[in-house]
N, C-alpha and C. Protein backbone atom coordinates (compact mmCIF):
# COMPACT_ATOMS: atom_id res chain seq x y z
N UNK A 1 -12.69 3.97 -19.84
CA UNK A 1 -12.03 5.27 -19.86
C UNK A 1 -10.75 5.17 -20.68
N UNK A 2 -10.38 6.15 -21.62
CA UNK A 2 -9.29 5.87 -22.40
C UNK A 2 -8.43 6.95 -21.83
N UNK A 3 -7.56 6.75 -21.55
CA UNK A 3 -5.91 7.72 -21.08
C UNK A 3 -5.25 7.61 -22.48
N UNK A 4 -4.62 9.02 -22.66
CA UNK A 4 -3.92 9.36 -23.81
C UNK A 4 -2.53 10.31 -23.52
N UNK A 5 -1.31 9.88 -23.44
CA UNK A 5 -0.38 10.62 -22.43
C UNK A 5 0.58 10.95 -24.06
N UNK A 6 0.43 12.10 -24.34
CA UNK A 6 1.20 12.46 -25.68
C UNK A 6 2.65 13.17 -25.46
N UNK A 7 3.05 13.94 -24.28
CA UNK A 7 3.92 14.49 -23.84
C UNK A 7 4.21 13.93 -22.45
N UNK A 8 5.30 13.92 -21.55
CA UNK A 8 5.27 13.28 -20.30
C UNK A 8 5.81 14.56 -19.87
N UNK A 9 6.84 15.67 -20.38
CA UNK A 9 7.22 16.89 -19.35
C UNK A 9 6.10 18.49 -19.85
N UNK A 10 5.22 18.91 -18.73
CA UNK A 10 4.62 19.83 -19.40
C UNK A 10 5.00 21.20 -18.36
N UNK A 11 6.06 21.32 -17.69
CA UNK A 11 6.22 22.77 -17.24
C UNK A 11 4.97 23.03 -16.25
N UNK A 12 4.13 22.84 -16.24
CA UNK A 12 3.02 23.61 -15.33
C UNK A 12 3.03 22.98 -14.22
N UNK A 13 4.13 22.15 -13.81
CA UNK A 13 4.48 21.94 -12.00
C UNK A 13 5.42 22.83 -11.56
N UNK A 14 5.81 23.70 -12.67
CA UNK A 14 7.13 24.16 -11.75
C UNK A 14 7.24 25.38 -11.15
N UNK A 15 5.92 25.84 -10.71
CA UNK A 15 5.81 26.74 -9.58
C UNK A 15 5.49 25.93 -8.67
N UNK A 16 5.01 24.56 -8.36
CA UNK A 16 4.72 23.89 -6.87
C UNK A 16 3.44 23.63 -6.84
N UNK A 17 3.21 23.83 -8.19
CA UNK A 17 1.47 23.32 -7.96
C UNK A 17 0.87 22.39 -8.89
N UNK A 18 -0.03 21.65 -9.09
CA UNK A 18 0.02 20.77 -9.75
C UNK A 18 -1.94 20.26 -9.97
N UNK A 19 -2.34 20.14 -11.15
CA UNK A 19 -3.85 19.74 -11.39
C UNK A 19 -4.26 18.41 -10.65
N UNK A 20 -5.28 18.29 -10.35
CA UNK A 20 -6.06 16.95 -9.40
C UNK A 20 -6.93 16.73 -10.55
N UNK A 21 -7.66 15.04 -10.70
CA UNK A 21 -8.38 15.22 -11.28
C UNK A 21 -9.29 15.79 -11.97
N UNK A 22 -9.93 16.55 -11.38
CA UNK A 22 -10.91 18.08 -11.67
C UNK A 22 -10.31 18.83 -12.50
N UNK A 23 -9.13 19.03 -12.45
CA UNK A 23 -8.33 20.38 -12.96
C UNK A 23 -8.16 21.51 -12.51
N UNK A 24 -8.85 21.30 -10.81
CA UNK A 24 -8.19 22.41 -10.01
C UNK A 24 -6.82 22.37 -9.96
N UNK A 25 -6.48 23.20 -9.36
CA UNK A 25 -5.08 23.42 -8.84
C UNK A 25 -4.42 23.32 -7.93
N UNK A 26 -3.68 22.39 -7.47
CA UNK A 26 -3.46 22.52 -5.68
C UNK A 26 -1.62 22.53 -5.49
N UNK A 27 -1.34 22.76 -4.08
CA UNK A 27 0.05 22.44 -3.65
C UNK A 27 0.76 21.47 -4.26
N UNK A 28 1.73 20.67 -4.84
CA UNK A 28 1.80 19.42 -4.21
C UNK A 28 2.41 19.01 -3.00
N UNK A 29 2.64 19.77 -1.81
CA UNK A 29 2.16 19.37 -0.45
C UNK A 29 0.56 19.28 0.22
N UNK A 30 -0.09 19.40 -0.58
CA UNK A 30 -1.62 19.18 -0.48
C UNK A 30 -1.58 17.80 -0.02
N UNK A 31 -2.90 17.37 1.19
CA UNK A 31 -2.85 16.15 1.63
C UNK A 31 -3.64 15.47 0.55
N UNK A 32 -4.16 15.81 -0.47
CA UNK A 32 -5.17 15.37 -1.45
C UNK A 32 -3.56 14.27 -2.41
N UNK A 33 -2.92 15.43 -2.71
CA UNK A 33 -1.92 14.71 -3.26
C UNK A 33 -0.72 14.08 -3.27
N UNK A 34 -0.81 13.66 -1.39
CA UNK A 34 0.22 13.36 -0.78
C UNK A 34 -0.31 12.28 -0.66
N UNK A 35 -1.58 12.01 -0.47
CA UNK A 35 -2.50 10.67 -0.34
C UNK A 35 -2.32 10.11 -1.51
N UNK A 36 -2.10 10.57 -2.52
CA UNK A 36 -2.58 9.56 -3.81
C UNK A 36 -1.13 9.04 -4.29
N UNK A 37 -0.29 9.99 -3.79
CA UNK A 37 1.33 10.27 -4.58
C UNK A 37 1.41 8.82 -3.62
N UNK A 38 1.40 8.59 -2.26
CA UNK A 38 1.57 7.66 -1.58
C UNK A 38 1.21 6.50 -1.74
N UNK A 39 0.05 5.83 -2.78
CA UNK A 39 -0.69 5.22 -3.16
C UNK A 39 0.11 4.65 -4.51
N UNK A 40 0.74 5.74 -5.17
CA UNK A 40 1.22 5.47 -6.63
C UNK A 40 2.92 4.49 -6.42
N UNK A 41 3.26 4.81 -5.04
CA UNK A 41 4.26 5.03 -4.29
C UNK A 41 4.46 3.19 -4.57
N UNK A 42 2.82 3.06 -3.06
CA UNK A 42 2.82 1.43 -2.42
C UNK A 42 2.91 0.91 -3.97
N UNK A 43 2.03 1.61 -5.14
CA UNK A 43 1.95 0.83 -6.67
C UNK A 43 3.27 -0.36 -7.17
N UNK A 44 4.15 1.28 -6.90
CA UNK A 44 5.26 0.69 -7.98
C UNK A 44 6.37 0.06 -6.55
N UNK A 45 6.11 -0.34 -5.53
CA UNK A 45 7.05 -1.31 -4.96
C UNK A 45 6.35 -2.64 -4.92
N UNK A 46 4.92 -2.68 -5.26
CA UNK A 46 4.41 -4.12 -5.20
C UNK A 46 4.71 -4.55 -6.77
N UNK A 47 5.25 -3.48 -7.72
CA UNK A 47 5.77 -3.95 -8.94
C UNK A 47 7.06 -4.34 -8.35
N UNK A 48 7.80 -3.58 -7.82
CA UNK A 48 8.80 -4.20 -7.60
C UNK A 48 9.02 -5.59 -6.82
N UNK A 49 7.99 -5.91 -6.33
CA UNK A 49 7.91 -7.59 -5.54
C UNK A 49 7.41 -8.66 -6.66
N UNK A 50 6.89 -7.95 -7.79
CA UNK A 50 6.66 -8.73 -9.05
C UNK A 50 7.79 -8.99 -9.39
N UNK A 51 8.65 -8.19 -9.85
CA UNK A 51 10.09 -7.97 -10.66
C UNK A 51 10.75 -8.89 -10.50
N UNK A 52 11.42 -8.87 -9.10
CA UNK A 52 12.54 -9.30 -8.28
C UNK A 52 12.18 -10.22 -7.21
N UNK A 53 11.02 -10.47 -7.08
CA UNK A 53 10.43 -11.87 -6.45
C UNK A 53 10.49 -13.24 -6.21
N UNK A 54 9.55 -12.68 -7.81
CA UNK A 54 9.29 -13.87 -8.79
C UNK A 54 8.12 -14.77 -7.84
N UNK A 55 7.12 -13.84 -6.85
CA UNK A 55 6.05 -14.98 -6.83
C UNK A 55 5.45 -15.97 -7.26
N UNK A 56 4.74 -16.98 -6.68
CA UNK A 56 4.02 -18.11 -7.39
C UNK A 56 2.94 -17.43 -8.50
N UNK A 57 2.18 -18.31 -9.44
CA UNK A 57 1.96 -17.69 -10.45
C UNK A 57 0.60 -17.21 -10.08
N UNK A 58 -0.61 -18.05 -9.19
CA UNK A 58 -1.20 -17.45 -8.31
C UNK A 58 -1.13 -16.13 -7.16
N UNK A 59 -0.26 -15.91 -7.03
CA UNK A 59 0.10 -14.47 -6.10
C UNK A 59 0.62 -13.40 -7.35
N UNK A 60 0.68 -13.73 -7.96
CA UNK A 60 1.48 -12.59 -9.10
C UNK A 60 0.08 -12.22 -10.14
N UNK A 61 -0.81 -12.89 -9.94
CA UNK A 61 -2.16 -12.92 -10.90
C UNK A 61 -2.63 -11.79 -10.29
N UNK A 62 -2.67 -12.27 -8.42
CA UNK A 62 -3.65 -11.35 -7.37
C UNK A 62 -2.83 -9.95 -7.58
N UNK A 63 -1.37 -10.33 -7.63
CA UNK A 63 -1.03 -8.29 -7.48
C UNK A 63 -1.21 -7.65 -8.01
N UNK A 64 -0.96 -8.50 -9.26
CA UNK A 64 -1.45 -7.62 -11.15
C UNK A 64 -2.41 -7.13 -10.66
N UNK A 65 -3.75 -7.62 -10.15
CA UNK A 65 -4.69 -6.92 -10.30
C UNK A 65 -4.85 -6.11 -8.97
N UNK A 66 -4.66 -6.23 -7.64
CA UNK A 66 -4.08 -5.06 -6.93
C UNK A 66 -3.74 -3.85 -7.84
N UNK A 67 -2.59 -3.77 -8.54
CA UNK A 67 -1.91 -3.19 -9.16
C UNK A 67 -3.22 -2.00 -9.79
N UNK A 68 -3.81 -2.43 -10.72
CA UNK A 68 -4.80 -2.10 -11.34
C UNK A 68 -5.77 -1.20 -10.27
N UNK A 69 -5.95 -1.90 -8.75
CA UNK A 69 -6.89 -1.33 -8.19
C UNK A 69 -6.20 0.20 -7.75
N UNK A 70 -5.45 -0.08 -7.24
CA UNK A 70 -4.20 0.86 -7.05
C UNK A 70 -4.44 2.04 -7.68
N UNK A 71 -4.50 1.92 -9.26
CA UNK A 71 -4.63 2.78 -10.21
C UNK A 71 -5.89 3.55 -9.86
N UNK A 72 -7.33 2.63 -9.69
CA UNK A 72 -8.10 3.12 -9.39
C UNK A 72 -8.37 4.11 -7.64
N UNK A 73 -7.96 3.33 -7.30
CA UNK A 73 -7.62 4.26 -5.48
C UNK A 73 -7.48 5.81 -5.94
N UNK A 74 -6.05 5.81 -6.83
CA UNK A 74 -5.46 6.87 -6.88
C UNK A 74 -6.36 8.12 -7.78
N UNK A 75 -6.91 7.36 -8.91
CA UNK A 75 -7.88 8.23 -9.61
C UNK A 75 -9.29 8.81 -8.70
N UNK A 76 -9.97 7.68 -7.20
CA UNK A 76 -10.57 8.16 -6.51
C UNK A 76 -9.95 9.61 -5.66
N UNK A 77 -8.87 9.30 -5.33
CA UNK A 77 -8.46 10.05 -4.51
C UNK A 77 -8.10 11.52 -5.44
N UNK A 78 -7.74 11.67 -6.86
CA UNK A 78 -6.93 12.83 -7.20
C UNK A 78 -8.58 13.01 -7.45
N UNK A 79 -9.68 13.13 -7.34
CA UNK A 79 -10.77 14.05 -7.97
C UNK A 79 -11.89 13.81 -7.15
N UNK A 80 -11.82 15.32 -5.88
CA UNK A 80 -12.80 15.33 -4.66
C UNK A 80 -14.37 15.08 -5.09
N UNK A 81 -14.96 14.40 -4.35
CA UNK A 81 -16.37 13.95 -4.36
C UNK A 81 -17.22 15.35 -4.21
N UNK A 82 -17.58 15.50 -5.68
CA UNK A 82 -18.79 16.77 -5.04
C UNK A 82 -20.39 16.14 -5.69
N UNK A 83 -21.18 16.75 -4.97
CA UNK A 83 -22.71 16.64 -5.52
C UNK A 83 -23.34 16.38 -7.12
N UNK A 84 -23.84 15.25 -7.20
CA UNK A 84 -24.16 15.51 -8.67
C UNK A 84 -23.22 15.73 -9.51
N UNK A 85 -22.51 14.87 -9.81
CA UNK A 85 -21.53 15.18 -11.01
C UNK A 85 -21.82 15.25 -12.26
N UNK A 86 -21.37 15.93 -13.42
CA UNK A 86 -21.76 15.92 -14.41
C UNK A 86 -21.44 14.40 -15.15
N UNK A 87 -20.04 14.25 -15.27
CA UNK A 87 -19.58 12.93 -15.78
C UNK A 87 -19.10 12.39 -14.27
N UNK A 88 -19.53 11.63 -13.81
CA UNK A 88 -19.42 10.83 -12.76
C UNK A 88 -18.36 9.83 -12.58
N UNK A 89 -17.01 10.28 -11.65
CA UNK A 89 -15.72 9.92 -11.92
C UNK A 89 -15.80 8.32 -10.99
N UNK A 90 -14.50 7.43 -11.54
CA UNK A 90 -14.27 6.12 -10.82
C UNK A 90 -14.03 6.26 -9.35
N UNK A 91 -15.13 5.61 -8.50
CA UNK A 91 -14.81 5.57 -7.28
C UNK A 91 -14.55 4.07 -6.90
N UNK A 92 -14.28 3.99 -5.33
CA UNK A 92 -14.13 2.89 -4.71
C UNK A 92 -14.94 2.42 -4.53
N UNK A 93 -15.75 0.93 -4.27
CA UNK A 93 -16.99 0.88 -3.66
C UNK A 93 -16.57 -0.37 -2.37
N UNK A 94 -16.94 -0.69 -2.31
CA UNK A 94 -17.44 -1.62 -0.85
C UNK A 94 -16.87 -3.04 -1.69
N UNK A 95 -17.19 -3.29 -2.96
CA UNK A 95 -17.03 -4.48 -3.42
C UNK A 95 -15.26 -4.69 -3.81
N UNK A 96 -14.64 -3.32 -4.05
CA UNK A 96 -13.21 -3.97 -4.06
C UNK A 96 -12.56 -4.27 -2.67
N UNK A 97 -13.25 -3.74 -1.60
CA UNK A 97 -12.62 -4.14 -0.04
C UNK A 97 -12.87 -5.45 -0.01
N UNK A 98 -13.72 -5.74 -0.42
CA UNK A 98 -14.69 -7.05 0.31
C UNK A 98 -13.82 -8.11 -1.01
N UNK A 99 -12.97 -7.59 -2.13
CA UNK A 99 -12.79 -8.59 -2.83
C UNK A 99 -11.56 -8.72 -2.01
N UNK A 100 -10.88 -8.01 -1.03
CA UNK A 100 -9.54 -8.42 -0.65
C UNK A 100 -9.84 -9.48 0.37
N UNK A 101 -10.83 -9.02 1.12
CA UNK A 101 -10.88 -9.40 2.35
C UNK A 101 -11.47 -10.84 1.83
N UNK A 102 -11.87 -11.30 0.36
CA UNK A 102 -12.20 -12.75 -0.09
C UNK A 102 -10.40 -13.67 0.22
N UNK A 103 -9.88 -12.46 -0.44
CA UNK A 103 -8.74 -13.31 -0.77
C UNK A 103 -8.01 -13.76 0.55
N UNK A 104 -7.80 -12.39 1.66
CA UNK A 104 -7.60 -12.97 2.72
C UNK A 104 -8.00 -14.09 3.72
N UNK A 105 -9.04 -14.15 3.43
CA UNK A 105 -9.58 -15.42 3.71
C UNK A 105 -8.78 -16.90 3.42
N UNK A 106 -8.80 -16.42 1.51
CA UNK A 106 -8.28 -17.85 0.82
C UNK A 106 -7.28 -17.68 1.47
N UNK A 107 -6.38 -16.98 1.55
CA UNK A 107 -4.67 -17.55 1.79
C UNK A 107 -4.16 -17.64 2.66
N UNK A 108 -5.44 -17.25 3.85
CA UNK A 108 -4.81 -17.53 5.35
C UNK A 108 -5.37 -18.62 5.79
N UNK A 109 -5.96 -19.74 5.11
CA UNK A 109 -6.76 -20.57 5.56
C UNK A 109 -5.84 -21.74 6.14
N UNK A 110 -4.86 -21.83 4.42
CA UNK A 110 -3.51 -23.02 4.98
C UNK A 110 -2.44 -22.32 5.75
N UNK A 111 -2.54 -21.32 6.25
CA UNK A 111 -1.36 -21.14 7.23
C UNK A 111 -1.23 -21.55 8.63
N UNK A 112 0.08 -21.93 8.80
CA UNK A 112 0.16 -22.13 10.40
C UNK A 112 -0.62 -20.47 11.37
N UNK A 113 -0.99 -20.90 12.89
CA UNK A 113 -1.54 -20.07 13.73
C UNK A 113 0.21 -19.63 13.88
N UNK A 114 -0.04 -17.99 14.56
CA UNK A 114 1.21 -17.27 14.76
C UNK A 114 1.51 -17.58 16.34
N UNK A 115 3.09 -17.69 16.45
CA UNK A 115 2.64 -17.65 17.75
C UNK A 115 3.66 -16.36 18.75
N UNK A 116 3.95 -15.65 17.31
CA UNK A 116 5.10 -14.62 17.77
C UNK A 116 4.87 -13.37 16.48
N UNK A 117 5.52 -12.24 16.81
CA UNK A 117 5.57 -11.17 15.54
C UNK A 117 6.58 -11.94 14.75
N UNK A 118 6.26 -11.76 13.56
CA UNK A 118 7.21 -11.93 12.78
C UNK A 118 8.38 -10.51 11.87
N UNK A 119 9.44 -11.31 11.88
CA UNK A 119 10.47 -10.11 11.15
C UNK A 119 10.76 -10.51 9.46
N UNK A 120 10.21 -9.26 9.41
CA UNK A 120 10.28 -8.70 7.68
C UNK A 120 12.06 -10.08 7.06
N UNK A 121 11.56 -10.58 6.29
CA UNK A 121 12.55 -11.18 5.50
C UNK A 121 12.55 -12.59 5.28
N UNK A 122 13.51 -13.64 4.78
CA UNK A 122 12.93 -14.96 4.37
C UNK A 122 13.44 -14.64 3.17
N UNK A 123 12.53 -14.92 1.94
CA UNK A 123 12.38 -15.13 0.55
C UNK A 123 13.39 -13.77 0.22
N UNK A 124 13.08 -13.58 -0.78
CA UNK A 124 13.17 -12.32 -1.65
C UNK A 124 11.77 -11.82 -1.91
N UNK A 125 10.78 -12.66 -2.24
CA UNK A 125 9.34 -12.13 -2.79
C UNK A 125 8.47 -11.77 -1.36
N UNK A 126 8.84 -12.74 -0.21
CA UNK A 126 8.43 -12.29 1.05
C UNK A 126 8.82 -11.14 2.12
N UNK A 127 10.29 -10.78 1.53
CA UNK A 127 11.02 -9.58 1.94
C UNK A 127 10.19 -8.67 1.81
N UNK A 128 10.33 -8.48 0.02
CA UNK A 128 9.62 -7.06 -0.55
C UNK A 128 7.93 -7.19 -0.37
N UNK A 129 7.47 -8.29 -0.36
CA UNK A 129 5.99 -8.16 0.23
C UNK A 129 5.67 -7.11 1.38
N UNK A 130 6.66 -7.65 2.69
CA UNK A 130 6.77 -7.00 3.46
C UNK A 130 7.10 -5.57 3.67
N UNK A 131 8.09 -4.98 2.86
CA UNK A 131 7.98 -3.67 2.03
C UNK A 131 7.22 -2.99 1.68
N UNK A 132 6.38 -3.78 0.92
CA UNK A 132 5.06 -2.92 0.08
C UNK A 132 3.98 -2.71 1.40
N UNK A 133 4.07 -4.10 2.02
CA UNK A 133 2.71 -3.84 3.17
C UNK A 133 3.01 -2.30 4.00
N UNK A 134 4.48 -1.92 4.21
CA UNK A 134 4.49 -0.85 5.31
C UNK A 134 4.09 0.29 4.68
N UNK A 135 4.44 0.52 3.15
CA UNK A 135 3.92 2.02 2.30
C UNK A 135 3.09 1.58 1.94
N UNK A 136 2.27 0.51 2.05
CA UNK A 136 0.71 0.42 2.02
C UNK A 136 0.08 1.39 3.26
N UNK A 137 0.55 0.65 4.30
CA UNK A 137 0.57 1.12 5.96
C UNK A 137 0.64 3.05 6.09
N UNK A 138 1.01 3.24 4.97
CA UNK A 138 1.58 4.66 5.28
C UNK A 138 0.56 5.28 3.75
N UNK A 139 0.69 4.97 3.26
CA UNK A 139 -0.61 5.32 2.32
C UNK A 139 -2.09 5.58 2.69
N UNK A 140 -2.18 4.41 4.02
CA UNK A 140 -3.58 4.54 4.46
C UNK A 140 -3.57 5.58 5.44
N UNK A 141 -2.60 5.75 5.95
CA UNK A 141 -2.19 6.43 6.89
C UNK A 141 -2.54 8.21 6.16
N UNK A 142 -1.68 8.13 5.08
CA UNK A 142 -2.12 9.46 4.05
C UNK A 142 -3.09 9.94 3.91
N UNK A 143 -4.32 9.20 3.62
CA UNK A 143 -5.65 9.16 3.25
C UNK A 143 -6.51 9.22 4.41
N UNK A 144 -6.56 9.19 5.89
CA UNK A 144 -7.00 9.33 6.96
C UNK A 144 -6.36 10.40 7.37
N UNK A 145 -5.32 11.01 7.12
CA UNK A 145 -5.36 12.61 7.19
C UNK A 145 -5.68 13.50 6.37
N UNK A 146 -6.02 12.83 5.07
CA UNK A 146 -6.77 13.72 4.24
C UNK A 146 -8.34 13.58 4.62
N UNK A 147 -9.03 12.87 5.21
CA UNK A 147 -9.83 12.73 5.72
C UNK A 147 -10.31 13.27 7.01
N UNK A 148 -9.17 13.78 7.46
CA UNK A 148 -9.50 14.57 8.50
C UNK A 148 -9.51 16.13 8.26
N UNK A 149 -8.75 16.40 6.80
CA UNK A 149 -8.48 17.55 6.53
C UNK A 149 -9.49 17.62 5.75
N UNK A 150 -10.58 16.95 5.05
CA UNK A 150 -11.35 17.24 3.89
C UNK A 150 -12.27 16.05 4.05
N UNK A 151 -12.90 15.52 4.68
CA UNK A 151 -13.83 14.75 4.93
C UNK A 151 -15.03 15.02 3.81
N UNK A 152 -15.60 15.90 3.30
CA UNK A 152 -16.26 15.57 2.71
C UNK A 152 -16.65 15.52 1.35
N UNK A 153 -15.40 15.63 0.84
CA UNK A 153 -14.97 15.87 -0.48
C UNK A 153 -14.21 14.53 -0.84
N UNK A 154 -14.20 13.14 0.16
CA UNK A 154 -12.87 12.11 0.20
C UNK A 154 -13.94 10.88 0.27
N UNK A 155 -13.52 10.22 -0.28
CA UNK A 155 -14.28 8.90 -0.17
C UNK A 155 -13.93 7.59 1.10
N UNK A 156 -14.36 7.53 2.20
CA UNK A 156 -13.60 7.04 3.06
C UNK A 156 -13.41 5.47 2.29
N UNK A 157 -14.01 4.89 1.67
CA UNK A 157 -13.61 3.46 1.30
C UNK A 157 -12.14 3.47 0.91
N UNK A 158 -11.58 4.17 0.16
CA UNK A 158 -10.01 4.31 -0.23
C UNK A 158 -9.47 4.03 1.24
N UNK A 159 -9.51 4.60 2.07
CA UNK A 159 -8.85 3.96 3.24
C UNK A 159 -9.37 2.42 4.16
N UNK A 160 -10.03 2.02 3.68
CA UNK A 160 -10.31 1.15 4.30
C UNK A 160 -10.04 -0.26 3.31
N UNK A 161 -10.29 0.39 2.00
CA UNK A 161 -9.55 -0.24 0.94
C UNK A 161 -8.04 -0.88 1.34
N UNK A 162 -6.96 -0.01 1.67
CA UNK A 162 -5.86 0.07 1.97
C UNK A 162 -5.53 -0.81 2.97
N UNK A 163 -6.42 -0.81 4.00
CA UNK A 163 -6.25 -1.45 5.47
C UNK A 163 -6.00 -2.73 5.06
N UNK A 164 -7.63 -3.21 3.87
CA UNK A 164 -7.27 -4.87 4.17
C UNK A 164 -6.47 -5.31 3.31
N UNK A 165 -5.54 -4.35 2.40
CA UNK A 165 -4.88 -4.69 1.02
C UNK A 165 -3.27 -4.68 2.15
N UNK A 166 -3.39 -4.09 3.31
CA UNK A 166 -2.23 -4.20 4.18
C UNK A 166 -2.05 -5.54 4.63
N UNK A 167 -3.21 -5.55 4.96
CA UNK A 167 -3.31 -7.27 5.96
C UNK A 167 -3.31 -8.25 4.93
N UNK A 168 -3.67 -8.24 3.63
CA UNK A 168 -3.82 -9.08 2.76
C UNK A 168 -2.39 -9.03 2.08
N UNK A 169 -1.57 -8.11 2.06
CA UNK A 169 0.57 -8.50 1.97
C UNK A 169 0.94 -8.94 2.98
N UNK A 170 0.45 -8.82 4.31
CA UNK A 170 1.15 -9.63 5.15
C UNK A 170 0.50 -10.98 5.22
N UNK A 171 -0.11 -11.22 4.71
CA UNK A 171 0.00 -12.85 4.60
C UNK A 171 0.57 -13.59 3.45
N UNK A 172 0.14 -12.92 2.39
CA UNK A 172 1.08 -13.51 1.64
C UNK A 172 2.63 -13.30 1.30
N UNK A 173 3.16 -12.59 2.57
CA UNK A 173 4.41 -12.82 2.71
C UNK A 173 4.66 -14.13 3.26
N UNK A 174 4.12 -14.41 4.13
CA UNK A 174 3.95 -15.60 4.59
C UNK A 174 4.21 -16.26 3.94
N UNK A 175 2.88 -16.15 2.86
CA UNK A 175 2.58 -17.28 1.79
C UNK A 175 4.01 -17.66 0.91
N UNK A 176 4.79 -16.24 0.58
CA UNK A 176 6.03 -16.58 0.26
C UNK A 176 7.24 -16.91 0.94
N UNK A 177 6.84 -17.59 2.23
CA UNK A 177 7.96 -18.58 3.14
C UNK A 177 7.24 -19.75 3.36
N UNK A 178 7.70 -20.56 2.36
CA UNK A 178 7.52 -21.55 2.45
C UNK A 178 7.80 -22.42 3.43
N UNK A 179 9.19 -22.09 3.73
CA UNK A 179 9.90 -23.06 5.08
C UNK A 179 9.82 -22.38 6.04
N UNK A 180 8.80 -21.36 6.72
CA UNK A 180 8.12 -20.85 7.71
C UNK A 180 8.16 -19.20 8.10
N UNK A 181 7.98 -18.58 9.19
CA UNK A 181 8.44 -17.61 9.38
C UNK A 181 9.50 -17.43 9.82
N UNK A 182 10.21 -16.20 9.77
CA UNK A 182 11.16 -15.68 9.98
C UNK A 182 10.42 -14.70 11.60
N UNK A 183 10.33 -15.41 12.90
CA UNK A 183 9.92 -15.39 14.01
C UNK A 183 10.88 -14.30 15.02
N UNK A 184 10.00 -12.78 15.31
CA UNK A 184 10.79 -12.63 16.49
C UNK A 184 10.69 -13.17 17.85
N UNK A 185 11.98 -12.88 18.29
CA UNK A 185 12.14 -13.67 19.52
C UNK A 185 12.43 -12.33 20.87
N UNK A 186 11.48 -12.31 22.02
CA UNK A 186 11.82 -11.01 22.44
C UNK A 186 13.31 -11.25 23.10
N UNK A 187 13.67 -10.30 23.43
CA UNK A 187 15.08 -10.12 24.05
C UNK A 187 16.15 -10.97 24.12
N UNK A 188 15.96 -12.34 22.84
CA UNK A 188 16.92 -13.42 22.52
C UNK A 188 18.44 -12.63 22.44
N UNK A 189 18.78 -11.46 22.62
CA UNK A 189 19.97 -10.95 22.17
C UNK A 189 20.35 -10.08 23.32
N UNK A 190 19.59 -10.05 24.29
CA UNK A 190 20.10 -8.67 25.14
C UNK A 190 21.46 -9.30 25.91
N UNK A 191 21.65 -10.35 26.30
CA UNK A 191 22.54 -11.15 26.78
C UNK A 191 23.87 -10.29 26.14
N UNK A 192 23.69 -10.78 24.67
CA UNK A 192 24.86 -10.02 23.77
C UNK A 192 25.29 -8.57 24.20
N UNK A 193 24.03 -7.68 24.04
CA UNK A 193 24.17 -6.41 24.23
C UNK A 193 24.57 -6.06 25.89
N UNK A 194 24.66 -6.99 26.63
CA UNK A 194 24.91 -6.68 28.50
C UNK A 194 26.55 -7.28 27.90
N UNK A 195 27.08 -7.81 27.55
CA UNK A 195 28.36 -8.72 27.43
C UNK A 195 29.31 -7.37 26.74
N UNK A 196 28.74 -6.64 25.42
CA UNK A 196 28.97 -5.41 24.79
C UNK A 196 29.21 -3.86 25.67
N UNK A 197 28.06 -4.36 26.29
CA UNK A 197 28.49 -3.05 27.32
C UNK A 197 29.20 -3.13 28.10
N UNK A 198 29.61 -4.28 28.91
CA UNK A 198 30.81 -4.67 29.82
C UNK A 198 31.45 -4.01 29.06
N UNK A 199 31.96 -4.48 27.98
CA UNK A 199 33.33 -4.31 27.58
C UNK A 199 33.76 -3.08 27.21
N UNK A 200 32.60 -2.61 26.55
CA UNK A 200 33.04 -0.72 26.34
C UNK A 200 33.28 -0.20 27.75
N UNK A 201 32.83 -0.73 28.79
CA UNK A 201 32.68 0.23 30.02
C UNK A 201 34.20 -0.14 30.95
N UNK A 202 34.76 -1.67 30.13
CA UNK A 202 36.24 -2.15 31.16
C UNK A 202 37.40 -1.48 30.25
């Protein structure tokens, strides 16, 4: 498929509405394009865990091409599934889930077992991993209410896509703490906070 972007400002959003793949017309509070906007969203912060990272050169191979799938998610999602298409647009299939859920495999194989939640931070590249996984989290989240709002016009793989591309950043946040997790601890602090309240209250 060749994309050809000759102008980037064209005026025809600025009544509030905006073309979907098809070239219908919709809101952009439409869940069609709140799902995908959300998607373009998780895109460009897992660029930003490229950027400012600086992952191993193996994890930066896998996002690139995340990245790419991303692209594709979003082109599933901006152009509803109808019957018989004439030109038959890029969908999701079963085989890009199943390629995450390969990788999850690979990279959780050498990790330590958990034996607590862990808290977002560590690295810099494991920080923003952690970042991207939650507007991943909320992307899928997007797309299962567009699915509830339009089920049959939506491709459910895009969300399920999402799920294991969630679980598959949280490990390799991991993967980017090397010298372990960054482990919560429950109520290691309430001590503090009973000692705090004394004192506001004497």
């Amino acid at each position: 498929m060749t994309v050809r972007l000759t102008r980037i400002y064209t005026k025809t959003g600025d009544g509030g509405q905006t073309h979907l793949g098809d070239m219908s017309r919709v809101a952009k509070t439409d869940p069609r394009l709140v799902a995908y906007a959300d998607v373009d969203e998780a895109n460009s912060v897992i660029g930003v865990a490229l950027s400012l990272g600086s992952p191993a050169e193996p994890v930066a191979e896998l996002l690139r091409s995340i990245q790419n799938d991303l692209f594709d998610v979003g082109a599933d999602l901006s152009t509803p599934v109808v019957p018989d298409p004439q030109f038959p647009p890029l969908r999701i299939t079963a085989a890009y889930t199943e390629r995450l859920e390969a990788a999850c495999d690979s990279w959780n194989a050498d990790l330590p077992k958990l034996a607590s939640f862990i808290l977002p931070g560590g690295t810099p590249a494991a920080a923003l991993l952690h970042q991207a996984r939650v507007v991943v989290r909320r992307a899928e989240r997007s797309v299962w209410a567009l699915l509830d709002a339009d089920a049959e016009r939506t491709n459910p793989e895009t969300a399920r896509y999402l799920n294991r591309l969630s679980d598959l950043l949280f490990i390799l946040s991991r993967v980017a703490n090397p010298d372990g997790d960054v482990l919560w601890e429950p109520g290691a602090h309430r001590g503090v906070h009973a000692q705090r309240a004394e004192r506001a209250d004497s």
